[in-house]
Protein backbone atom coordinates (compact mmCIF):
# COMPACT_ATOMS: atom_id res chain seq x y z
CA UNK A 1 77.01 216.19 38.17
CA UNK A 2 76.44 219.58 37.01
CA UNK A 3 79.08 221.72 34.97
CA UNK A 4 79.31 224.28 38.25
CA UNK A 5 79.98 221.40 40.17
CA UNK A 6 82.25 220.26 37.66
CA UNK A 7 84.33 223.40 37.18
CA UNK A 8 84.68 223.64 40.84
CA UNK A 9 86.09 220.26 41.52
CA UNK A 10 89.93 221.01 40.93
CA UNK A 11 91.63 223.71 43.21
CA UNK A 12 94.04 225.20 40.82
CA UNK A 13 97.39 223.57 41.55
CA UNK A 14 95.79 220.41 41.15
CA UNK A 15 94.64 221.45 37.74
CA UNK A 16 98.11 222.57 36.39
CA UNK A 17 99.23 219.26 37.56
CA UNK A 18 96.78 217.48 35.64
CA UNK A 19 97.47 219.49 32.51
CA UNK A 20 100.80 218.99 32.50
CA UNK A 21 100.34 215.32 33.15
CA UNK A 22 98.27 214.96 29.97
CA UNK A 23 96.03 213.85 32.39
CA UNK A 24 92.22 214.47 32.65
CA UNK A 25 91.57 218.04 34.63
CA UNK A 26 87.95 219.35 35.34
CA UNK A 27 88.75 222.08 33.02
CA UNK A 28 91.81 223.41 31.35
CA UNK A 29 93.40 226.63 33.70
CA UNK A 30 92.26 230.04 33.53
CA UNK A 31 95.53 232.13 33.31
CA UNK A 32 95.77 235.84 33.21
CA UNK A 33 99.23 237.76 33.04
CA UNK A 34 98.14 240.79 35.39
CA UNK A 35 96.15 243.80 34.30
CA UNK A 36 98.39 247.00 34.86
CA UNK A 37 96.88 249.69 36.70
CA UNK A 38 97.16 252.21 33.45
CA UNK A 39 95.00 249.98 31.84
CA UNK A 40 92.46 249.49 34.29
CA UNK A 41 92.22 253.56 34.10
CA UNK A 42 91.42 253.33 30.48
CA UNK A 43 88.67 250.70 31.04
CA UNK A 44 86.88 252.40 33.82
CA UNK A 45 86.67 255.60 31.45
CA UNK A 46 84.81 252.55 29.25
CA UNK A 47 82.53 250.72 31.44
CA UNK A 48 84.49 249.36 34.57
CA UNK A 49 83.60 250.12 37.76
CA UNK A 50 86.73 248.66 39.23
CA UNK A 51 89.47 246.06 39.61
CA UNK A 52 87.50 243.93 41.91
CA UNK A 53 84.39 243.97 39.50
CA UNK A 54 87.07 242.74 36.37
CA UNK A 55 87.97 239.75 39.06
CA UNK A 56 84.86 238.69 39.94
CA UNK A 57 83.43 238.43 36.59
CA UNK A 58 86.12 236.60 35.29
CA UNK A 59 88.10 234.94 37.89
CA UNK A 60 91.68 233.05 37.42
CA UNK A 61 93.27 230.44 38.73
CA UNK A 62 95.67 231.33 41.39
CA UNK A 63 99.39 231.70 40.20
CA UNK A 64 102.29 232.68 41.88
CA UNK A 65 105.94 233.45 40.91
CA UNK A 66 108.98 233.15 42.86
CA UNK A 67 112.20 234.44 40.91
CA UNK A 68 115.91 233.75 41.60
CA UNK A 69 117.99 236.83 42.28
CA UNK A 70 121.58 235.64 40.03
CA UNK A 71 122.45 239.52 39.69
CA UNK A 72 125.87 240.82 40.53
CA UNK A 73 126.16 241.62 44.13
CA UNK A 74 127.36 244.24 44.27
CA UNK A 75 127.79 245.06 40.33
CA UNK A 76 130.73 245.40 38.55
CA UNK A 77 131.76 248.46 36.99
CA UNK A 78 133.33 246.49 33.82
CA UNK A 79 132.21 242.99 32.51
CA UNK A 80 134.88 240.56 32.03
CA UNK A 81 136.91 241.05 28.54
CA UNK A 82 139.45 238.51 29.55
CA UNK A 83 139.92 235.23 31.28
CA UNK A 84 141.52 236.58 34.17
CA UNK A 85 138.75 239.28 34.96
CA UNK A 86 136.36 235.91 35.95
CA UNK A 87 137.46 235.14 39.55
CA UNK A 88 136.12 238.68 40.42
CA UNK A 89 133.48 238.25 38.18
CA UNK A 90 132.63 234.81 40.51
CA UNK A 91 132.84 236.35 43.52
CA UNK A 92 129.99 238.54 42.65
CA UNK A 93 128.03 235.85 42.44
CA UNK A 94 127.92 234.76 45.97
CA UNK A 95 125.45 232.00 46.32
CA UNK A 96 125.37 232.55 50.31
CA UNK A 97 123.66 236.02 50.02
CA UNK A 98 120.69 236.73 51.97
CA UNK A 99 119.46 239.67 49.27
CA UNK A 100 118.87 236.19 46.86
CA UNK A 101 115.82 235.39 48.79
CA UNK A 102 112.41 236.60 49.18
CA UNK A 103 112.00 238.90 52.23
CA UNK A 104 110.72 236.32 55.46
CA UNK A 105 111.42 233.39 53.29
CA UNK A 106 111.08 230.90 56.14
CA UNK A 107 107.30 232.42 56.46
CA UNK A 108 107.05 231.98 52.41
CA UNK A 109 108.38 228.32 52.48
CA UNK A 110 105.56 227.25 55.31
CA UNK A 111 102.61 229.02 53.53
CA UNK A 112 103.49 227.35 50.62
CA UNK A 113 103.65 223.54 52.07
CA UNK A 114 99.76 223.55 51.96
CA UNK A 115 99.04 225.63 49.48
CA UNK A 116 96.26 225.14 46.82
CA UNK A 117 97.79 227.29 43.91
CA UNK A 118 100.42 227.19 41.59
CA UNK A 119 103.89 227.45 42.29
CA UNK A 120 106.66 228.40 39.30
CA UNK A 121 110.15 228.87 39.98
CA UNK A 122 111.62 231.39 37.79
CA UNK A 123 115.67 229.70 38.02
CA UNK A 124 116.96 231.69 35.02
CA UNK A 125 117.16 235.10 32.97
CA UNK A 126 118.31 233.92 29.73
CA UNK A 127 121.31 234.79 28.06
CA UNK A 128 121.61 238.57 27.08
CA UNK A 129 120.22 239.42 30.24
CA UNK A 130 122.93 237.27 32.10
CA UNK A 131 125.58 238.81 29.87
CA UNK A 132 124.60 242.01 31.73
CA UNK A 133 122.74 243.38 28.26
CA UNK A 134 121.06 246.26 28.97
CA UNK A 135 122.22 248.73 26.04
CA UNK A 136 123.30 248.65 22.61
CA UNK A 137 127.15 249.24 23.49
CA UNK A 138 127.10 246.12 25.94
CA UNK A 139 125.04 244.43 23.50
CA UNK A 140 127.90 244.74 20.50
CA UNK A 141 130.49 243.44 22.86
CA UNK A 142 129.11 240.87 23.72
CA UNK A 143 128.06 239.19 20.33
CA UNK A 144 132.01 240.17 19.26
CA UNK A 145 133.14 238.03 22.02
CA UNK A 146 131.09 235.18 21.20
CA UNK A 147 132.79 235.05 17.96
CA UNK A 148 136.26 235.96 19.32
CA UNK A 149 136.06 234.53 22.18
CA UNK A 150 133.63 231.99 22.84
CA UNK A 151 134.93 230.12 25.54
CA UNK A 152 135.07 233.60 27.89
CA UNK A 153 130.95 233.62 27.65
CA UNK A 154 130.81 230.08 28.16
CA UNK A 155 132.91 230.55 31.56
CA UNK A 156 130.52 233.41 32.29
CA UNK A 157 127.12 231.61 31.50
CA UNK A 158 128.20 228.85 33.61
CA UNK A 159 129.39 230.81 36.43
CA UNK A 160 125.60 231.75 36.39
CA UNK A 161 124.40 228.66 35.89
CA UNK A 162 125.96 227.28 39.20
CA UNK A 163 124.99 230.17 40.83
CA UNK A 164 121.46 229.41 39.59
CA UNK A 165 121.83 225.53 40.14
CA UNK A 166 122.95 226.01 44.11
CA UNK A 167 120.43 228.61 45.07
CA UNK A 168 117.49 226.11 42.76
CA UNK A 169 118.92 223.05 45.26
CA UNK A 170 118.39 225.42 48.24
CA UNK A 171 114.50 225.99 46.93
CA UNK A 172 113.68 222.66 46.11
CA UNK A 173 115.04 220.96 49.32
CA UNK A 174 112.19 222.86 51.15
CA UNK A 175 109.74 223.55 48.58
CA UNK A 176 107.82 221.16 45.90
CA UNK A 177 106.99 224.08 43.50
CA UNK A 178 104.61 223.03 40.20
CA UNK A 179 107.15 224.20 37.40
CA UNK A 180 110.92 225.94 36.95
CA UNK A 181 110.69 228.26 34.28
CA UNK A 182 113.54 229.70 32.18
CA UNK A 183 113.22 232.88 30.61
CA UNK A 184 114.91 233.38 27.70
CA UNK A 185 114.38 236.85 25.46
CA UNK A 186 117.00 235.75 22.62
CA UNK A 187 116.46 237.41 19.60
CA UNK A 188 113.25 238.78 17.31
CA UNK A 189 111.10 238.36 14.90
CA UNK A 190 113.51 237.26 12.47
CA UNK A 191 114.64 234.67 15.21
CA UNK A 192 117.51 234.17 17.66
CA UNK A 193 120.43 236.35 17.41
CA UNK A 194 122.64 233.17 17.92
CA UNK A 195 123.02 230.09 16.20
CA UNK A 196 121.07 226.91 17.58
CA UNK A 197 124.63 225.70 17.72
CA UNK A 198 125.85 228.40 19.87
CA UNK A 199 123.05 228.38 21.44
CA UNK A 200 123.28 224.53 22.87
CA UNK A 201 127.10 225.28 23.21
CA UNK A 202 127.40 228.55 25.26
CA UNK A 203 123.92 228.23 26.56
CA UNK A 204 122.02 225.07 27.21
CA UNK A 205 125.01 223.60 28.27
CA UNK A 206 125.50 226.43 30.93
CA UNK A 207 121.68 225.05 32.01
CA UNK A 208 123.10 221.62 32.74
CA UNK A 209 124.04 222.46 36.26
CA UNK A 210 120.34 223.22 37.20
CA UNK A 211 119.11 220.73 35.24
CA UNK A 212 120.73 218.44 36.20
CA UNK A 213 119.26 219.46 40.01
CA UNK A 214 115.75 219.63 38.41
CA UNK A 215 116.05 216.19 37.43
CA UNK A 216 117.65 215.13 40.88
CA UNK A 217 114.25 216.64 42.66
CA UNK A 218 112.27 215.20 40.30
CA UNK A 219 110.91 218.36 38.99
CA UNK A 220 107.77 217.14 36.05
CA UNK A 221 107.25 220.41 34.09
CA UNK A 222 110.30 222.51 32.59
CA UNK A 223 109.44 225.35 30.51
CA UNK A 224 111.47 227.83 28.00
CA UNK A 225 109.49 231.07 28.51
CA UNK A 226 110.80 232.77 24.99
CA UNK A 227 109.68 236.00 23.12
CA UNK A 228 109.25 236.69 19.55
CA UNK A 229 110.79 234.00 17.22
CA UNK A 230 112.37 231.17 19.00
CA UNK A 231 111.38 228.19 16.58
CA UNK A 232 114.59 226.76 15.18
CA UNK A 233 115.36 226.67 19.11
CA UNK A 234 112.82 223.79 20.01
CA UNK A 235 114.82 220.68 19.03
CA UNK A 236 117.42 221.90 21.00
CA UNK A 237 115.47 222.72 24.17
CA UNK A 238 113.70 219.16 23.45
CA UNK A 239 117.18 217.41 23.22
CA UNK A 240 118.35 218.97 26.43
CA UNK A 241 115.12 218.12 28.08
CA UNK A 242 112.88 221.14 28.33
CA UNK A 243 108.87 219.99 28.01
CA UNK A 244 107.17 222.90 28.06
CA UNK A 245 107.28 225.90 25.83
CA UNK A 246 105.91 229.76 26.63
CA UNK A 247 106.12 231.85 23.36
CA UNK A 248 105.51 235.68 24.64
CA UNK A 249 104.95 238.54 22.06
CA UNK A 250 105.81 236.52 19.16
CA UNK A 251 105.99 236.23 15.42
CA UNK A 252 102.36 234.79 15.36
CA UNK A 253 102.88 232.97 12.27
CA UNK A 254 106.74 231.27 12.95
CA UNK A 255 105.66 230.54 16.66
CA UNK A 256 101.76 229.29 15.41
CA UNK A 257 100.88 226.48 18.22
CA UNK A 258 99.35 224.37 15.63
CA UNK A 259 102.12 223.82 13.93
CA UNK A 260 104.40 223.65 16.81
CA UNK A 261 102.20 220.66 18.28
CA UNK A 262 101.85 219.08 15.13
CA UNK A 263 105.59 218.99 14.49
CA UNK A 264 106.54 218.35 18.04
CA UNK A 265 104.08 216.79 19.64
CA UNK A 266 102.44 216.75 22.88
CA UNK A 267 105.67 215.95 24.54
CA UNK A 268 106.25 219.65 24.50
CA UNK A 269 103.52 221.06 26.98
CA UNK A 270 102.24 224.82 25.38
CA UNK A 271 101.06 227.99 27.34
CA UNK A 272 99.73 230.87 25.51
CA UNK A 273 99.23 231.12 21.74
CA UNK A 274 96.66 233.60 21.35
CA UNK A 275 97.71 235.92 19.62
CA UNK A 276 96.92 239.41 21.49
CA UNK A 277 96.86 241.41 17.98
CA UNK A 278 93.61 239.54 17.55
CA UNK A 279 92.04 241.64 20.64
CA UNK A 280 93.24 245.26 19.28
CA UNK A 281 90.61 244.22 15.99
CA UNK A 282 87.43 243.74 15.50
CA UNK A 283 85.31 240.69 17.40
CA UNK A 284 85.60 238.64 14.61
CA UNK A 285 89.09 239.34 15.11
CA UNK A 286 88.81 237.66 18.37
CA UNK A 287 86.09 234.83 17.44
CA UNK A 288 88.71 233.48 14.76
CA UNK A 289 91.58 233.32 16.47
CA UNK A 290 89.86 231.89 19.59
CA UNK A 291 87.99 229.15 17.51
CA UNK A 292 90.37 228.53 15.52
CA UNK A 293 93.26 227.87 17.62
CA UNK A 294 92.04 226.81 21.04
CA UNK A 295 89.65 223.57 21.15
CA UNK A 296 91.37 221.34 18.76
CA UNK A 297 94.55 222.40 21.31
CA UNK A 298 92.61 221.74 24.59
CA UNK A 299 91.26 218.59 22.99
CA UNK A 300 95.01 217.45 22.37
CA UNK A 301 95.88 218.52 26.13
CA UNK A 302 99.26 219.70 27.13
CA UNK A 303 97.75 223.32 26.89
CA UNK A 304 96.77 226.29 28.75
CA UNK A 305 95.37 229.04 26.40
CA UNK A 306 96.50 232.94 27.44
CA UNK A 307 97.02 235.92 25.40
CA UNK A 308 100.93 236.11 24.13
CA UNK A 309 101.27 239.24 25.94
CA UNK A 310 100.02 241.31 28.64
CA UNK A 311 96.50 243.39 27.77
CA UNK A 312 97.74 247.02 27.00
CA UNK A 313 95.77 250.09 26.51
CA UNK A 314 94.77 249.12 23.51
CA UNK A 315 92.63 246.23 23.92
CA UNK A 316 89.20 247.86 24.79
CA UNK A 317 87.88 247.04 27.49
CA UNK A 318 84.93 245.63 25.17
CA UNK A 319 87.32 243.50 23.22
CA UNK A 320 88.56 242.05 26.32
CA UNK A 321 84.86 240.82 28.00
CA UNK A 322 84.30 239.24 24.77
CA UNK A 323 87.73 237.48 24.91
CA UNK A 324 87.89 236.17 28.00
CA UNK A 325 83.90 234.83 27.57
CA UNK A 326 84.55 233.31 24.29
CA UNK A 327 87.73 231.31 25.83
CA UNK A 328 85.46 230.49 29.06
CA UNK A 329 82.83 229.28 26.68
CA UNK A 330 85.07 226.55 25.21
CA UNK A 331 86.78 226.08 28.50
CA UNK A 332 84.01 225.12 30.20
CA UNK A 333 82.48 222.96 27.58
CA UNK A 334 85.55 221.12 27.99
């Protein structure tokens, strides 16, 4: 059999699958993040014809995201300060609402009973984002009351969680989707802005309600999509029983997959890792990181190689041919 016929052999769903299984896929998956429209300006001023040329030369495997809507509806006008303010809060957080589904999601649910791609279900925002975080000011009141008044996020966090937990149940009862994904941005490159301890307390156990629905539908892959520095994190996700882990714009050396796999193992299933200051240097830049990093990982399996971040202006257009044909050289020597 030929390598063609062997690179062809998987459709991609099938592939994740086999990743994740620490199984034996025809090749590891090509992922891309999405190449914004600003930067696909910059790179036809460079060389590029056009979008379609970019996907045709270097093709990825089909991946598609559908996201859980746990905002306020409608929002509040104040956030909770007090224990009282959380039956209103609760009431917000209607899990009957139509507006918490996709548009025609009866349509959505049949296309995706045969489909040949992959399937993640985003079920969560994380916590700052849940704690309605979107400025400074909201951000100081919140970390005061988790050290005045702990017990008020918890309340809060959990209120989403059931919200998240019931509409997940709803999903999964129609659809088998390929992983759940929970997005956490939690802190920076120093690391979380909580305690691993309050983070398990206020936090993971305000997850239990949809995990414990993720285990209940048998869901295999459960990944902690995290930003910057979320390493003193990973025993807890492990304990509370997270296997995959998606470090996005990180502290390259605290969040190195090498070490991570090497400390944890390959029970903790890996995505990304390549560091995407590498592309904004020179090729040799690109050649070490690449080499360095990504066969001894494939070889370990568990792992799906992709930038840390998405491609920005930045990354010539140049830098980014010889990326992604580097990564499909080892990919497809498999």
């Amino acid at each position: 059999m030929t390598r063609s016929q062997v690179s062809g052999a998987m459709k991609s769903r099938e592939r994740f699958l086999e990743v994740m299984r620490l199984g034996r896929p025809d090749r590891v998956p090509y992922f891309e993040e999405g190449i914004r429209d600003e930067v696909i300006h910059v790179w036809q001023e460079q060389g590029l014809s056009d979008r379609h040329e970019l996907a045709k030369t270097f093709p990825s495997d089909e991946r598609e995201r559908m996201v859980l809507d746990l905002d306020l509806h409608p929002e509040l006008k104040k956030w909770p300060s007090i224990e009282k303010d959380l039956d209103l809060f609760r009431q917000h957080l209607n899990p009957d609402d139509s507006k918490r589904f996709p548009e025609q999601w009866k349509k959505h649910v049949r296309r995706w009973q045969h489909r040949e791609h992959v399937l993640m279900l985003y079920v969560h925002e994380g916590f700052f984002l849940s704690m309605g975080v979107g400025n400074w000011q909201r951000f100081h009141e919140v970390m005061v009351q988790v050290v005045d008044n702990p017990g008020l996020v918890r309340n809060m966090m959990l209120a989403k969680g059931q919200l998240a937990a019931v509409l997940t149940e709803k999903v999964l009862r129609k659809v088998k989707v390929d992983a759940v994904v929970f997005s956490e941005p939690i802190g920076g490159n120093e690391g979380p802005l909580i305690s691993p301890q309050m983070y398990e307390n206020i936090v993971l156990k305000s997850y239990q309600p949809v995990l414990d629905v993720l285990h209940r539908y048998h869901v295999e892959t459960i990944i902690l999509q995290t930003f910057a520095n979320a390493r003193i994190l990973i025993p807890s996700i492990l304990k509370w029983g997270f296997n995959g882990l998606w470090a996005c714009e990180v502290n390259i050396e605290a969040m190195d997959y090498r070490g991570i796999r090497k400390e944890f193992g390959k029970d903790l299933r890996l995505i990304g890792g390549i560091d995407l200051d590498a592309l904004r240097g020179s090729k040799a830049d690109i050649k070490q990181e690449i080499q360095t990093k990504v066969p001894p990982l494939i070889d370990q399996g568990g792992y799906i190689p992709l930038a840390d971040g998405r491609v920005r202006e930045d990354v010539s257009y140049e830098n980014y041919c010889y990326y992604r044909e580097l990564l499909r050289s080892i990919i497809e020597k498999g």
